[in-house]
PDB file of N, CA and C in Angstrom:
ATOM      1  N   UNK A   1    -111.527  23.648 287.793  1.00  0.00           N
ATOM      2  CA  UNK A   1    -111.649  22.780 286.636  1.00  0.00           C
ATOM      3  C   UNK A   1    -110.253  22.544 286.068  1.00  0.00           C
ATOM      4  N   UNK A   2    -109.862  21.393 285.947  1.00  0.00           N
ATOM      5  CA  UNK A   2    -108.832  20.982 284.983  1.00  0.00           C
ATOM      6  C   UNK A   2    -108.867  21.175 283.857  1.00  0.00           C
ATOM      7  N   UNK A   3    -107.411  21.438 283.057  1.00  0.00           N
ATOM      8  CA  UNK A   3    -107.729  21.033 281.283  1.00  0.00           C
ATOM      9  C   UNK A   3    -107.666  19.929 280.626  1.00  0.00           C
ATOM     10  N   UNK A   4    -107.451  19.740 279.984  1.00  0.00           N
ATOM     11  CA  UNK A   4    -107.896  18.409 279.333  1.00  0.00           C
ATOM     12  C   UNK A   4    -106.420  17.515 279.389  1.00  0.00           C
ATOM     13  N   UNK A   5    -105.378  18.003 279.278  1.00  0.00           N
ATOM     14  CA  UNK A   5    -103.975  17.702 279.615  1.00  0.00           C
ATOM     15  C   UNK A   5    -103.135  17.972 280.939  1.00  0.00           C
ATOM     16  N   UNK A   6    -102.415  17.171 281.221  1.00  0.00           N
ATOM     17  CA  UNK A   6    -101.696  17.749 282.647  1.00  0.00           C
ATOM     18  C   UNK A   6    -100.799  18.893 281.995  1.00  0.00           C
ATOM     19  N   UNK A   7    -100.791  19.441 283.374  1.00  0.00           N
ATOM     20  CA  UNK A   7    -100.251  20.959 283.374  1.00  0.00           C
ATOM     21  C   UNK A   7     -98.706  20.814 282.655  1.00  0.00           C
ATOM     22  N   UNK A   8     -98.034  19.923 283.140  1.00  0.00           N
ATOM     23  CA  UNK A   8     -96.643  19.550 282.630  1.00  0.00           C
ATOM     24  C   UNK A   8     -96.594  19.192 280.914  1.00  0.00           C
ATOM     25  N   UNK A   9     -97.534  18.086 280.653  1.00  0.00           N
ATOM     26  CA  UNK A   9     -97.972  17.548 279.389  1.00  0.00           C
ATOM     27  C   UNK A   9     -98.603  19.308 278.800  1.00  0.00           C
ATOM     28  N   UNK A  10     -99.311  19.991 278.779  1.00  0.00           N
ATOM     29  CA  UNK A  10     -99.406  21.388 278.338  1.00  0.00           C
ATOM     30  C   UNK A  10     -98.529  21.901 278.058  1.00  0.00           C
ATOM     31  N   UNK A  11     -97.475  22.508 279.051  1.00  0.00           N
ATOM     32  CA  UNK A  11     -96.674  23.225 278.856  1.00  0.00           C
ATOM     33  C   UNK A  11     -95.630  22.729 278.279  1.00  0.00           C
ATOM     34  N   UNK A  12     -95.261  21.143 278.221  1.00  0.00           N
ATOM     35  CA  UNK A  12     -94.503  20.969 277.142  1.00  0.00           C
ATOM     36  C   UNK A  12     -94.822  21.060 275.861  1.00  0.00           C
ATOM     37  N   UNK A  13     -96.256  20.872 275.506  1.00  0.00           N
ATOM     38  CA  UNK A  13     -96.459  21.219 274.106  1.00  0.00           C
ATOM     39  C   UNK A  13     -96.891  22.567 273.544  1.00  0.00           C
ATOM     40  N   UNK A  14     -97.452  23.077 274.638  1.00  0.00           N
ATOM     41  CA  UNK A  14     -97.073  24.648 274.093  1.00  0.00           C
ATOM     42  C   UNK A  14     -95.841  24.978 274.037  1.00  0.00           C
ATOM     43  N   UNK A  15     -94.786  24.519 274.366  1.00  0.00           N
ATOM     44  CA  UNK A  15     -93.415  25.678 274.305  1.00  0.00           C
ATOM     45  C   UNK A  15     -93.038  24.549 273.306  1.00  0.00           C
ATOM     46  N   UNK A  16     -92.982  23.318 272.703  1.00  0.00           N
ATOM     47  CA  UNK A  16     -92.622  22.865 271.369  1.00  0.00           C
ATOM     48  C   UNK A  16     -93.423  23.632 270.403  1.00  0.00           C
ATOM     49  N   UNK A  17     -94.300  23.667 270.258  1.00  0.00           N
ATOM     50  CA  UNK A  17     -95.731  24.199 269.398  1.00  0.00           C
ATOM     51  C   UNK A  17     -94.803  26.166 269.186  1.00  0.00           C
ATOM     52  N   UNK A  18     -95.006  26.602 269.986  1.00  0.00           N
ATOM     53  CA  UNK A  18     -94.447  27.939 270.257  1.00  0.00           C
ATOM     54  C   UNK A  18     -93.260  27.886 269.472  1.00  0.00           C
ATOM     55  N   UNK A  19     -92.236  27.047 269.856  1.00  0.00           N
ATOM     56  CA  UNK A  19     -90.945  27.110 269.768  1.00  0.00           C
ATOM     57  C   UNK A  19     -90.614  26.965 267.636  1.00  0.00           C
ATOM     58  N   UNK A  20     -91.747  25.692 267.501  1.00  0.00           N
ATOM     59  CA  UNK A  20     -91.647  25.772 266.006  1.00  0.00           C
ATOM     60  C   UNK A  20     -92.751  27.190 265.240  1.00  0.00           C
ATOM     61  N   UNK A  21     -93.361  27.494 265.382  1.00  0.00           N
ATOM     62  CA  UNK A  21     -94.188  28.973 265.022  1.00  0.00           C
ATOM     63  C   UNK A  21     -93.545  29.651 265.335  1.00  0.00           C
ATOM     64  N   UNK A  22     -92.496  29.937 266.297  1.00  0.00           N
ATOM     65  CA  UNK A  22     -91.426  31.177 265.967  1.00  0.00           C
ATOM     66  C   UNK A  22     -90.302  30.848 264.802  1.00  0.00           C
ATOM     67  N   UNK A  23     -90.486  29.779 264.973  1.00  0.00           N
ATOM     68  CA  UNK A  23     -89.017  29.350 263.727  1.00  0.00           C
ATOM     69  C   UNK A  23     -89.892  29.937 262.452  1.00  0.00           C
ATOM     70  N   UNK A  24     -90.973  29.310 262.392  1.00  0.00           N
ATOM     71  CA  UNK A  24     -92.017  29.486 260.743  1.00  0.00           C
ATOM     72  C   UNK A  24     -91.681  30.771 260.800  1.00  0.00           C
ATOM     73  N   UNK A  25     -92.393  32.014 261.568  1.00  0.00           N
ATOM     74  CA  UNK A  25     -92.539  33.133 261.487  1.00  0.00           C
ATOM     75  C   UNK A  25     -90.922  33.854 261.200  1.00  0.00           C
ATOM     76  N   UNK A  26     -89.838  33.651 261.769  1.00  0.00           N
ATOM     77  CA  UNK A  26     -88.553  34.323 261.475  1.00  0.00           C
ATOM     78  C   UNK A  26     -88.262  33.629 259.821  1.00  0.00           C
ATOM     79  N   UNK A  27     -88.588  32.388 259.502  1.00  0.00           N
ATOM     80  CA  UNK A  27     -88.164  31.595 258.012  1.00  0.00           C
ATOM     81  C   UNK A  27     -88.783  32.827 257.379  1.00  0.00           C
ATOM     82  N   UNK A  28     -90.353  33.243 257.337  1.00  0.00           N
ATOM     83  CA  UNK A  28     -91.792  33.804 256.039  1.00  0.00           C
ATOM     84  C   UNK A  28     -91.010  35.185 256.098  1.00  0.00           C
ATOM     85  N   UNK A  29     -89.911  35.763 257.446  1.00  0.00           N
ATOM     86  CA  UNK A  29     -89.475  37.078 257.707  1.00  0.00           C
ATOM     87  C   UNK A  29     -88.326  37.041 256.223  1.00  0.00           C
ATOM     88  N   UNK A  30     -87.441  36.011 256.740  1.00  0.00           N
ATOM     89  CA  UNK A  30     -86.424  35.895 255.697  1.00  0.00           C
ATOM     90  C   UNK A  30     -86.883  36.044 254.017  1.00  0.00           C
ATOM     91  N   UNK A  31     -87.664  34.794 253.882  1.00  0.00           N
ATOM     92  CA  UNK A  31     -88.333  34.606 252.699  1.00  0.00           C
ATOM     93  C   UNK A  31     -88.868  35.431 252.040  1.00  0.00           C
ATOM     94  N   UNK A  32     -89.431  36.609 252.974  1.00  0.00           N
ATOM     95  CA  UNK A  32     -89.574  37.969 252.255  1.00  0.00           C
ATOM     96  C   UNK A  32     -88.933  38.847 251.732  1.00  0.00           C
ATOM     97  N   UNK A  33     -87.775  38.950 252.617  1.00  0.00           N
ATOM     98  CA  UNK A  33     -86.503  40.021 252.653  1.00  0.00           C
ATOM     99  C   UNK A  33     -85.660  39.032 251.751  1.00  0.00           C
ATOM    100  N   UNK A  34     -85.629  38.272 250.947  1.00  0.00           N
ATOM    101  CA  UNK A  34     -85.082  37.704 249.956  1.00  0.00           C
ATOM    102  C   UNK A  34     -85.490  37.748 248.442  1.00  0.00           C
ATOM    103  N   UNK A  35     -86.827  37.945 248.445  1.00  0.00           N
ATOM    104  CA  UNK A  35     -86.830  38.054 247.245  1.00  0.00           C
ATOM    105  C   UNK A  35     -86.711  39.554 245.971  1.00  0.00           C
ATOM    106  N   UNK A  36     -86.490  38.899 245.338  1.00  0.00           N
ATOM    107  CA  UNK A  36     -85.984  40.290 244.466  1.00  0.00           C
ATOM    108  C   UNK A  36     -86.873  41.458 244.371  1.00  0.00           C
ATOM    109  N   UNK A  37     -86.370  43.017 244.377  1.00  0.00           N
ATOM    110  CA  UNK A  37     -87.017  43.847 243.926  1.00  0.00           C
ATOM    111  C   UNK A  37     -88.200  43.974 242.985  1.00  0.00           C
ATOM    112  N   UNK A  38     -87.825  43.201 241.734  1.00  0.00           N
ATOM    113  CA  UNK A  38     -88.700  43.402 240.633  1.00  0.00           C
ATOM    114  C   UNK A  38     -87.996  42.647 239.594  1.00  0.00           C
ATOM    115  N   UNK A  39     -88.459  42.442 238.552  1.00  0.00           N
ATOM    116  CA  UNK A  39     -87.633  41.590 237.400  1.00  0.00           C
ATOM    117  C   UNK A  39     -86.298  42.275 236.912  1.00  0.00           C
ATOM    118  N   UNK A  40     -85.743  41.551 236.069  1.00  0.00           N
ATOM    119  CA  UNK A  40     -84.049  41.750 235.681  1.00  0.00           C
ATOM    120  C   UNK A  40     -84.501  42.957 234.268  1.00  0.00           C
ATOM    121  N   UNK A  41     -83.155  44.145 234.422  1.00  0.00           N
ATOM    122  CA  UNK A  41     -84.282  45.129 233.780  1.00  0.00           C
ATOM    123  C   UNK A  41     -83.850  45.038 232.272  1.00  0.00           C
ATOM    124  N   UNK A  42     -82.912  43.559 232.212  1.00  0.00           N
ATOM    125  CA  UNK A  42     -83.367  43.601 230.523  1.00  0.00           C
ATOM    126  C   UNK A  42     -84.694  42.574 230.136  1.00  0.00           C
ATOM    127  N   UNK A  43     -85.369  42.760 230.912  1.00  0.00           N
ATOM    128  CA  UNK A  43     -86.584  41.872 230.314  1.00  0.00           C
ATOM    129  C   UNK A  43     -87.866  43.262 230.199  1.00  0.00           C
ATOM    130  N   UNK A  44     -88.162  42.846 229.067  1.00  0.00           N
ATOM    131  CA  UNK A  44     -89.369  44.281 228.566  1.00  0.00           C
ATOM    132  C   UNK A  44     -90.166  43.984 228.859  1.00  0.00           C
ATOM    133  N   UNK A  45     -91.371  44.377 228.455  1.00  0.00           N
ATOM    134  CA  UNK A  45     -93.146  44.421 227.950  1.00  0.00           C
ATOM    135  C   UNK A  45     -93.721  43.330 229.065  1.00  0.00           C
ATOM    136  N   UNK A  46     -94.312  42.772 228.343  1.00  0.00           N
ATOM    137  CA  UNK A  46     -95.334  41.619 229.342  1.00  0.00           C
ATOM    138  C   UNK A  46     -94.842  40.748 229.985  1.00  0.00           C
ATOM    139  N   UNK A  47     -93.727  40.067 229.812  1.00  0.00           N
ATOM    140  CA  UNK A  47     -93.234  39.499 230.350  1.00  0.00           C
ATOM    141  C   UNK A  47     -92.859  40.143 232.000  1.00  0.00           C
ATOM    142  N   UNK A  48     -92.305  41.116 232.028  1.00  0.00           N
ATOM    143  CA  UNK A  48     -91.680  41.803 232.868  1.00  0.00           C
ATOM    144  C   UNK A  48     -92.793  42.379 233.972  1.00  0.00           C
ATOM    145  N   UNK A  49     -93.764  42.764 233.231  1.00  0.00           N
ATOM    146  CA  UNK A  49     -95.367  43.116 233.773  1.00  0.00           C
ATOM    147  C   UNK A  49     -95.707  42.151 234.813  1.00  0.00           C
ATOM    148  N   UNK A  50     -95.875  40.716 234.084  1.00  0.00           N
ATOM    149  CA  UNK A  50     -96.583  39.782 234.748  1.00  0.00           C
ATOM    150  C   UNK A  50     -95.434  39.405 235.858  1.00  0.00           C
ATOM    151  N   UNK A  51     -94.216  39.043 235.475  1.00  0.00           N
ATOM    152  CA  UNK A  51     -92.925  38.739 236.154  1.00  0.00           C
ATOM    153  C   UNK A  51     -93.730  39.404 237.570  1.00  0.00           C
ATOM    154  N   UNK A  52     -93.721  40.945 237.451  1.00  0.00           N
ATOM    155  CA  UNK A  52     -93.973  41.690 238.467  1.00  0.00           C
ATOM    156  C   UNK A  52     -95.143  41.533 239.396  1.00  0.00           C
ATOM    157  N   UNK A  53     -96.199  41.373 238.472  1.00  0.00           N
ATOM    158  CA  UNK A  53     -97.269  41.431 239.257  1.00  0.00           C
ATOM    159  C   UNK A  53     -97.139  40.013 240.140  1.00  0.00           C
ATOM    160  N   UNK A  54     -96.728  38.943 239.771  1.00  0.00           N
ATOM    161  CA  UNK A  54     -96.255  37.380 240.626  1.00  0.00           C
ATOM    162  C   UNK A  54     -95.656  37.757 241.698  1.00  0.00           C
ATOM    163  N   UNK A  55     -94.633  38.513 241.368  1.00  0.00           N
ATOM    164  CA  UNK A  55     -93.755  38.618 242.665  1.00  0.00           C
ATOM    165  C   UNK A  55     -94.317  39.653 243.209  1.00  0.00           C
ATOM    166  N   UNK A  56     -94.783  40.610 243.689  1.00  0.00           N
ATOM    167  CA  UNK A  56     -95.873  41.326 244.367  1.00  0.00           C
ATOM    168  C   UNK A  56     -97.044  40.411 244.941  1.00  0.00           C
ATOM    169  N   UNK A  57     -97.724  39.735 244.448  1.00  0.00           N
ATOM    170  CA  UNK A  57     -98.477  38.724 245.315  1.00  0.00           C
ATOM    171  C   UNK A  57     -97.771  37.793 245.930  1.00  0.00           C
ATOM    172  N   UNK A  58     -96.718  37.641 245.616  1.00  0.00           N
ATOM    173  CA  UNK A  58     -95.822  36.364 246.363  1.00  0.00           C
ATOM    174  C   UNK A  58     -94.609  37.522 247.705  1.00  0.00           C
ATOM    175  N   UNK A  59     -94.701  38.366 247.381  1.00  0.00           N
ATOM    176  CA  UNK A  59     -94.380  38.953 248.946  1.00  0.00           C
ATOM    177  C   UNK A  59     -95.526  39.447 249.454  1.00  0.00           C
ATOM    178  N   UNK A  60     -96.542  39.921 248.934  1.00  0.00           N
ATOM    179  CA  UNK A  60     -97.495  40.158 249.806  1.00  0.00           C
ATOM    180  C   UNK A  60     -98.034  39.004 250.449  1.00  0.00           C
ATOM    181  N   UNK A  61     -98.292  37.864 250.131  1.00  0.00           N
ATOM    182  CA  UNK A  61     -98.641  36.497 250.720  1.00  0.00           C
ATOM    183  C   UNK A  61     -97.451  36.314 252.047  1.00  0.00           C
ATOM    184  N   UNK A  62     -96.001  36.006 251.547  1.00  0.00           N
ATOM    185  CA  UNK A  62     -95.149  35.743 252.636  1.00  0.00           C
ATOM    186  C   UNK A  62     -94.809  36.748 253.734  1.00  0.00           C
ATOM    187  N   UNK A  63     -95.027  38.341 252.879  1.00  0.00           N
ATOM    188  CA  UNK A  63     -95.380  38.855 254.173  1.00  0.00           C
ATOM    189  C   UNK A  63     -96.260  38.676 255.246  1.00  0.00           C
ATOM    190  N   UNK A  64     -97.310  38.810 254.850  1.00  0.00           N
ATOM    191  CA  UNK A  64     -98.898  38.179 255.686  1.00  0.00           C
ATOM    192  C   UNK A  64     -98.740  37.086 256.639  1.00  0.00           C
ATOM    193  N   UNK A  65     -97.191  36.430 256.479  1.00  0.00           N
ATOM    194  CA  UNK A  65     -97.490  34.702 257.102  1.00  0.00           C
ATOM    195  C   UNK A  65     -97.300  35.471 258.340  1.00  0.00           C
ATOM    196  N   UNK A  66     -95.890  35.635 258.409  1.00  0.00           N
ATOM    197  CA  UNK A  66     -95.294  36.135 259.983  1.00  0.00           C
ATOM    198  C   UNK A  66     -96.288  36.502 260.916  1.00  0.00           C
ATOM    199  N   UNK A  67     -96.950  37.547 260.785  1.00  0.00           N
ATOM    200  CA  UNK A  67     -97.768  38.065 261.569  1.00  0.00           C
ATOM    201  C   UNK A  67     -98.980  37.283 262.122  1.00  0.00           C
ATOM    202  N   UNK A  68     -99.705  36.569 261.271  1.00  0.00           N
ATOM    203  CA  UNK A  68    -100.490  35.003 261.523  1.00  0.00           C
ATOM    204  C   UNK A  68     -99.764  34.227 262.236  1.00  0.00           C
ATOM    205  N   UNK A  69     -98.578  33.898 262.360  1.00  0.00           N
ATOM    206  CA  UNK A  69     -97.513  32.947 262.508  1.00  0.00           C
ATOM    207  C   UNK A  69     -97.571  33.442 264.014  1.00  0.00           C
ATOM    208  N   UNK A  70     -97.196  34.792 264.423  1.00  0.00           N
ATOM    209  CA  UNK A  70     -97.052  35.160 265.683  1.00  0.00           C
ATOM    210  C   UNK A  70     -98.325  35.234 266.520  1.00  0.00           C
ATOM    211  N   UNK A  71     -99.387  35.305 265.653  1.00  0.00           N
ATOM    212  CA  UNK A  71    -100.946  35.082 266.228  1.00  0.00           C
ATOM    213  C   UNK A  71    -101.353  33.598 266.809  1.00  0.00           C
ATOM    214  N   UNK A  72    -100.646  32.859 265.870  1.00  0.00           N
ATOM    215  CA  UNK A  72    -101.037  31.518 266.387  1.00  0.00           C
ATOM    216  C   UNK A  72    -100.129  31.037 267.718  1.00  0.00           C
ATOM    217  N   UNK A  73     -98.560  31.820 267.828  1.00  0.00           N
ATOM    218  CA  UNK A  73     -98.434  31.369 268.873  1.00  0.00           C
ATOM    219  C   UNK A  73     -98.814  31.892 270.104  1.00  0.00           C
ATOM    220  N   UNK A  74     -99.520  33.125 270.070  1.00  0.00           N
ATOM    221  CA  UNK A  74    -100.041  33.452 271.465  1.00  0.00           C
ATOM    222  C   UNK A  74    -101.232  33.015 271.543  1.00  0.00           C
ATOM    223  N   UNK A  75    -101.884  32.269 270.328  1.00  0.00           N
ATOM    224  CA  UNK A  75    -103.081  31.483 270.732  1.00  0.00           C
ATOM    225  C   UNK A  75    -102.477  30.186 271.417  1.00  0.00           C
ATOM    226  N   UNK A  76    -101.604  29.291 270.476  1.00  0.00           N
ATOM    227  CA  UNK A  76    -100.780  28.268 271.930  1.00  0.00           C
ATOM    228  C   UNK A  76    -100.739  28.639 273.118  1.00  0.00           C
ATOM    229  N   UNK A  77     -99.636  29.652 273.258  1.00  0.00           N
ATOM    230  CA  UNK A  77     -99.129  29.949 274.937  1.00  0.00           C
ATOM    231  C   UNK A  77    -100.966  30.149 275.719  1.00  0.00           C
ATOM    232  N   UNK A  78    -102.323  30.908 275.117  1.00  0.00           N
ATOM    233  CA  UNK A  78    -103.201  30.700 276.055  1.00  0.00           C
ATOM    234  C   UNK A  78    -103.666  29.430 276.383  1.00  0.00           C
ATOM    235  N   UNK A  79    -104.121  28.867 275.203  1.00  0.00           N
ATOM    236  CA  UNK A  79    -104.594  27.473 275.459  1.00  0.00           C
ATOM    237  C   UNK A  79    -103.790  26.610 276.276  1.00  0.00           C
ATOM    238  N   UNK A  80    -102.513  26.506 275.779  1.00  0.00           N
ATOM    239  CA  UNK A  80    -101.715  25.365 276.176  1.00  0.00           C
ATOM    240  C   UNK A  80    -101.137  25.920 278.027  1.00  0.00           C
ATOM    241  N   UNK A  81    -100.729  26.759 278.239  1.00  0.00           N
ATOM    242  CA  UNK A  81    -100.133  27.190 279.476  1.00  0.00           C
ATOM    243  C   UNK A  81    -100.905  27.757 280.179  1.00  0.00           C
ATOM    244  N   UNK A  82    -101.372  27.107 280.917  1.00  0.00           N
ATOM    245  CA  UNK A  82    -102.635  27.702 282.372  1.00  0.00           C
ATOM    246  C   UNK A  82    -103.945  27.850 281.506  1.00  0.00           C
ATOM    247  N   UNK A  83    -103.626  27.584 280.371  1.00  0.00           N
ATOM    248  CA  UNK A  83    -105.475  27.653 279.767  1.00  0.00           C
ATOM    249  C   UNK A  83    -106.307  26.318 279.311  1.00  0.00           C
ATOM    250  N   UNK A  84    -106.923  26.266 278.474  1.00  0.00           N
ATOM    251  CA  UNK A  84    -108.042  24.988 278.822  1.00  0.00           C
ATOM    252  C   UNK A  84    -107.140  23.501 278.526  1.00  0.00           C
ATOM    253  N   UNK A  85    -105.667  23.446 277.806  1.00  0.00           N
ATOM    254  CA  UNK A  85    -105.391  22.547 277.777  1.00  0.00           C
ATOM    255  C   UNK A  85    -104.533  22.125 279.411  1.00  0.00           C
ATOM    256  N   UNK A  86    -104.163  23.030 279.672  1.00  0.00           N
ATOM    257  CA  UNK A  86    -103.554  23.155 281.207  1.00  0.00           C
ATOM    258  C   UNK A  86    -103.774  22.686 282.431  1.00  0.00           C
TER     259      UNK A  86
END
């Protein structure tokens, strides 16, 4: 059985497809390892609270991408290279 694309037409778009989902996944790596510890420590009380709790969901989110990011491209490389688009 063939895939739905020629083998050539596949594998060029899995390794573009691939090629940008590794870029995403090394960017969400950076984007993590960039943002600050915690708020600036002359800011007090609630402010500083909430400050915190934002940026704790906002690295826990950009952490989370990468790893999705690297999931989706070994879902490409099956589909697209020798698999049903292939």
């Amino acid at each position: 059985m063939s895939g739905l694309l020629g083998a050539g037409t596949a594998d060029a778009v899995a390794t573009a497809v691939d090629a940008a989902l590794a870029a995403a996944a090394e960017r969400a790596r950076e984007a993590t390892a960039l943002l600050p510890p915690g708020p600036p420590p002359e800011w007090r009380g609630a402010v500083s609270a909430s400050y915190a709790m934002h940026l704790d969901a906002l690295r826990t989110r950009t952490a989370a991408l990468a790893p999705q990011l690297e999931d989706a491209r070994r879902l490409v490389l099956t589909i697209g290279r020798g698999g049903i688009l292939g």
